[in-house]
N, C-alpha and C. Protein backbone atom coordinates (compact mmCIF):
# COMPACT_ATOMS: atom_id res chain seq x y z
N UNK A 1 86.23 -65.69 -31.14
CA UNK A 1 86.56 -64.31 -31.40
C UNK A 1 87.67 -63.89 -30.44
N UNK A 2 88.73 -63.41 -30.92
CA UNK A 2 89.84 -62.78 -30.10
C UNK A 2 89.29 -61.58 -29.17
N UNK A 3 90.17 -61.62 -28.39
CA UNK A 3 89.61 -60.04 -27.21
C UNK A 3 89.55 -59.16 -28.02
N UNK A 4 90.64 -58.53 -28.79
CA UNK A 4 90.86 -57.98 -29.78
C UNK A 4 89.86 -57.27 -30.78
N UNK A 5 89.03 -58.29 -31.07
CA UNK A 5 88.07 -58.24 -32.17
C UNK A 5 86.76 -57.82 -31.11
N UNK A 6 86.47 -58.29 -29.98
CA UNK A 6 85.58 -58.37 -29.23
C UNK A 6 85.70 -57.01 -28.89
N UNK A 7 86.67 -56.03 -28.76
CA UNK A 7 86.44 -55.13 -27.88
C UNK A 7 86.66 -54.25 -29.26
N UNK A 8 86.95 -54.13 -30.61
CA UNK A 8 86.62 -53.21 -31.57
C UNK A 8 85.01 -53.32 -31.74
N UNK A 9 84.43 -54.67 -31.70
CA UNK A 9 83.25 -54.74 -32.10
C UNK A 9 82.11 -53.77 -30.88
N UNK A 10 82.42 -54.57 -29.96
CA UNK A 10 81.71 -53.58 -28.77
C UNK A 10 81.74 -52.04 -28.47
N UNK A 11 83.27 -51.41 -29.40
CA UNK A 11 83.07 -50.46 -29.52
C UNK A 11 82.33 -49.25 -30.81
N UNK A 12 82.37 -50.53 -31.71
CA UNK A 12 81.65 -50.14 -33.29
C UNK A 12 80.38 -49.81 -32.11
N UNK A 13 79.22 -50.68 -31.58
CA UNK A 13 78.60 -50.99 -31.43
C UNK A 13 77.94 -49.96 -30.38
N UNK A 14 78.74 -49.54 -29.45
CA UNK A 14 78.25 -48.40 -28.52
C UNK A 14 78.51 -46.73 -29.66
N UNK A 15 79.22 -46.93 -30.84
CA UNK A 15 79.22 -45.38 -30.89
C UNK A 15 77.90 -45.46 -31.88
N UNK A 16 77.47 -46.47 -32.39
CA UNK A 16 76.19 -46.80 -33.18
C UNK A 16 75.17 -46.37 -32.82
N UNK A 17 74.97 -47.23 -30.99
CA UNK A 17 74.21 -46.27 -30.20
C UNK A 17 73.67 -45.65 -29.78
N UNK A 18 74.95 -44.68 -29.48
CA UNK A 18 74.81 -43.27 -29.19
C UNK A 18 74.70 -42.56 -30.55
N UNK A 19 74.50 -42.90 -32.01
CA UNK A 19 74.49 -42.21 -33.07
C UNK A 19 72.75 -41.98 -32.83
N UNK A 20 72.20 -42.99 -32.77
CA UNK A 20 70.96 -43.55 -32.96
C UNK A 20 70.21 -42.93 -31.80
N UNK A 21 70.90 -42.84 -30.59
CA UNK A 21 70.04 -42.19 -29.32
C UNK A 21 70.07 -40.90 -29.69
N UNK A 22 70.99 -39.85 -30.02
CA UNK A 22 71.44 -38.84 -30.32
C UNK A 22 70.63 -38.04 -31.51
N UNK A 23 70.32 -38.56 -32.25
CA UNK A 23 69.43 -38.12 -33.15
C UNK A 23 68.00 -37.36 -32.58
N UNK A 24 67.84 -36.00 -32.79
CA UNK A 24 66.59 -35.45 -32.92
C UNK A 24 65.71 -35.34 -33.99
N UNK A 25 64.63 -35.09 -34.07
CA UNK A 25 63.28 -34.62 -34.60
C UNK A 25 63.98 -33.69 -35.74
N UNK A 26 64.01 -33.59 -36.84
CA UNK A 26 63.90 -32.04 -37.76
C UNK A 26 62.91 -31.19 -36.85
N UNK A 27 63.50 -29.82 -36.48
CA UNK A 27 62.76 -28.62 -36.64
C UNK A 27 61.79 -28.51 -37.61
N UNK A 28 60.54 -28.32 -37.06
CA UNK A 28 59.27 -28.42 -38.01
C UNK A 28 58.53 -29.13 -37.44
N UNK A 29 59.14 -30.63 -37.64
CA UNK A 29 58.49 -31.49 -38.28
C UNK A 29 57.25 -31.80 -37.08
N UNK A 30 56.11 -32.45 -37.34
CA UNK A 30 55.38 -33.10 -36.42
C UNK A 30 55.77 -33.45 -35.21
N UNK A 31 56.73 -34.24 -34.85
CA UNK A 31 57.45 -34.91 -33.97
C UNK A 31 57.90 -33.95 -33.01
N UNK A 32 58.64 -32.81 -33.65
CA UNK A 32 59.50 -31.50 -33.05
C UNK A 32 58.75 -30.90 -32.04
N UNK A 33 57.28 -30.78 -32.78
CA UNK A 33 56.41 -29.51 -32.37
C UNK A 33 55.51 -30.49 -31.40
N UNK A 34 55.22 -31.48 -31.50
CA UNK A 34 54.84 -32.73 -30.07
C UNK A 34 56.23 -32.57 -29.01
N UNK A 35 56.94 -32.44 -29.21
CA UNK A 35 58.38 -32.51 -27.97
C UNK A 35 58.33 -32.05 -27.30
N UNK A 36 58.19 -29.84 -28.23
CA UNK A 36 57.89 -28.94 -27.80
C UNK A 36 56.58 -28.47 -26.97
N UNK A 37 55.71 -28.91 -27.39
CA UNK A 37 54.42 -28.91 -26.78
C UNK A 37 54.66 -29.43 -25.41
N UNK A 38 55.17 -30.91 -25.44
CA UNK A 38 55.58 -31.56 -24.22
C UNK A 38 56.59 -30.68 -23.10
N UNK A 39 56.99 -30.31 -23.33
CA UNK A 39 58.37 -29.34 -22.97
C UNK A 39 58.07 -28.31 -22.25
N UNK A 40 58.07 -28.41 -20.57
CA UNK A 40 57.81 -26.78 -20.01
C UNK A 40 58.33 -25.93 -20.85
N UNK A 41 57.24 -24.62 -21.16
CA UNK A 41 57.74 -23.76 -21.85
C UNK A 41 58.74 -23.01 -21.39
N UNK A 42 58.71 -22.75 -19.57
CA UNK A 42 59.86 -21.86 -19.32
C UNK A 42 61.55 -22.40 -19.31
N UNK A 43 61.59 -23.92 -19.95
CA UNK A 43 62.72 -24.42 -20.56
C UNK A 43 63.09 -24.69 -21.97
N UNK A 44 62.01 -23.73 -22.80
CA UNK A 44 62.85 -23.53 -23.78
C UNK A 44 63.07 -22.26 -23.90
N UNK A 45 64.50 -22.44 -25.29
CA UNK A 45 65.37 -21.42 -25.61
C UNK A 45 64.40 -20.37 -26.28
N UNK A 46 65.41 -19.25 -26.79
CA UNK A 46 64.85 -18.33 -27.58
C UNK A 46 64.46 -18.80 -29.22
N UNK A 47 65.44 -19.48 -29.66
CA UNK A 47 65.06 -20.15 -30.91
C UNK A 47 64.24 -21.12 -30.94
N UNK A 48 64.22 -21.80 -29.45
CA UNK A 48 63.08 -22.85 -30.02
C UNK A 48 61.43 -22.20 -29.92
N UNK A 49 61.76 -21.07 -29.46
CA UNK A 49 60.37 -20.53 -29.21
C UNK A 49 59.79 -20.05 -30.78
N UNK A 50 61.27 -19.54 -31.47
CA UNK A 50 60.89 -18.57 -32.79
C UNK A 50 60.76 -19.84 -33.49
N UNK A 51 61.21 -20.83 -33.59
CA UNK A 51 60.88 -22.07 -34.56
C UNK A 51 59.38 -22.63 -34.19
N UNK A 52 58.84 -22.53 -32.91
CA UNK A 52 57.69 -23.14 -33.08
C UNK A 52 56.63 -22.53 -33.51
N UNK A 53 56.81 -20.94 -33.35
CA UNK A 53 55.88 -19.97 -33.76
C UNK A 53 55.94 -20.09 -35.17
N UNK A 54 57.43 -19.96 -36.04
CA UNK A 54 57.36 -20.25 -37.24
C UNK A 54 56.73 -21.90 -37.98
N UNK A 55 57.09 -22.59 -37.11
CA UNK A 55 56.89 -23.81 -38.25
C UNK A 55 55.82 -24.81 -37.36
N UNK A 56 54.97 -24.32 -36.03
CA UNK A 56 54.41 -25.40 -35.36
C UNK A 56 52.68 -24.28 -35.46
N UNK A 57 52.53 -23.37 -35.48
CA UNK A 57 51.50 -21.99 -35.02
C UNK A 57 51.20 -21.88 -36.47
N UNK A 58 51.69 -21.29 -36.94
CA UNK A 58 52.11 -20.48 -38.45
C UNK A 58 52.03 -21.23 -39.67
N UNK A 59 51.92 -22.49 -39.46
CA UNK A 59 52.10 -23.22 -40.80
C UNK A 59 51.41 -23.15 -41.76
């Protein structure tokens, strides 16, 4: 493999990654409302508070 090729591939390969690390939970979903739960409450936002009341409390 040329350097060339080696260093497009390695870079396909890190933004893949970070696509894959980067990805959250849907709002809602099971997963979200376990995060949140996990999550000192006095670090979340204002919306994540109104999303859990709506879609984690409320369902």
């Amino acid at each position: 493999m040329t350097p060339m090729k080696r260093k497009l591939v390695s870079v396909c390969l890190m933004v893949w990654l970070a696509g894959l690390l980067g990805c959250a939970p849907e709002v809602g979903s099971d997963k979200w409302c376990q995060q949140l739960k996990d999550k000192p409450k006095g670090d979340w936002s204002m919306n994540e508070a109104t999303d859990f009341a709506q879609h984690c409390i409320l369902k």
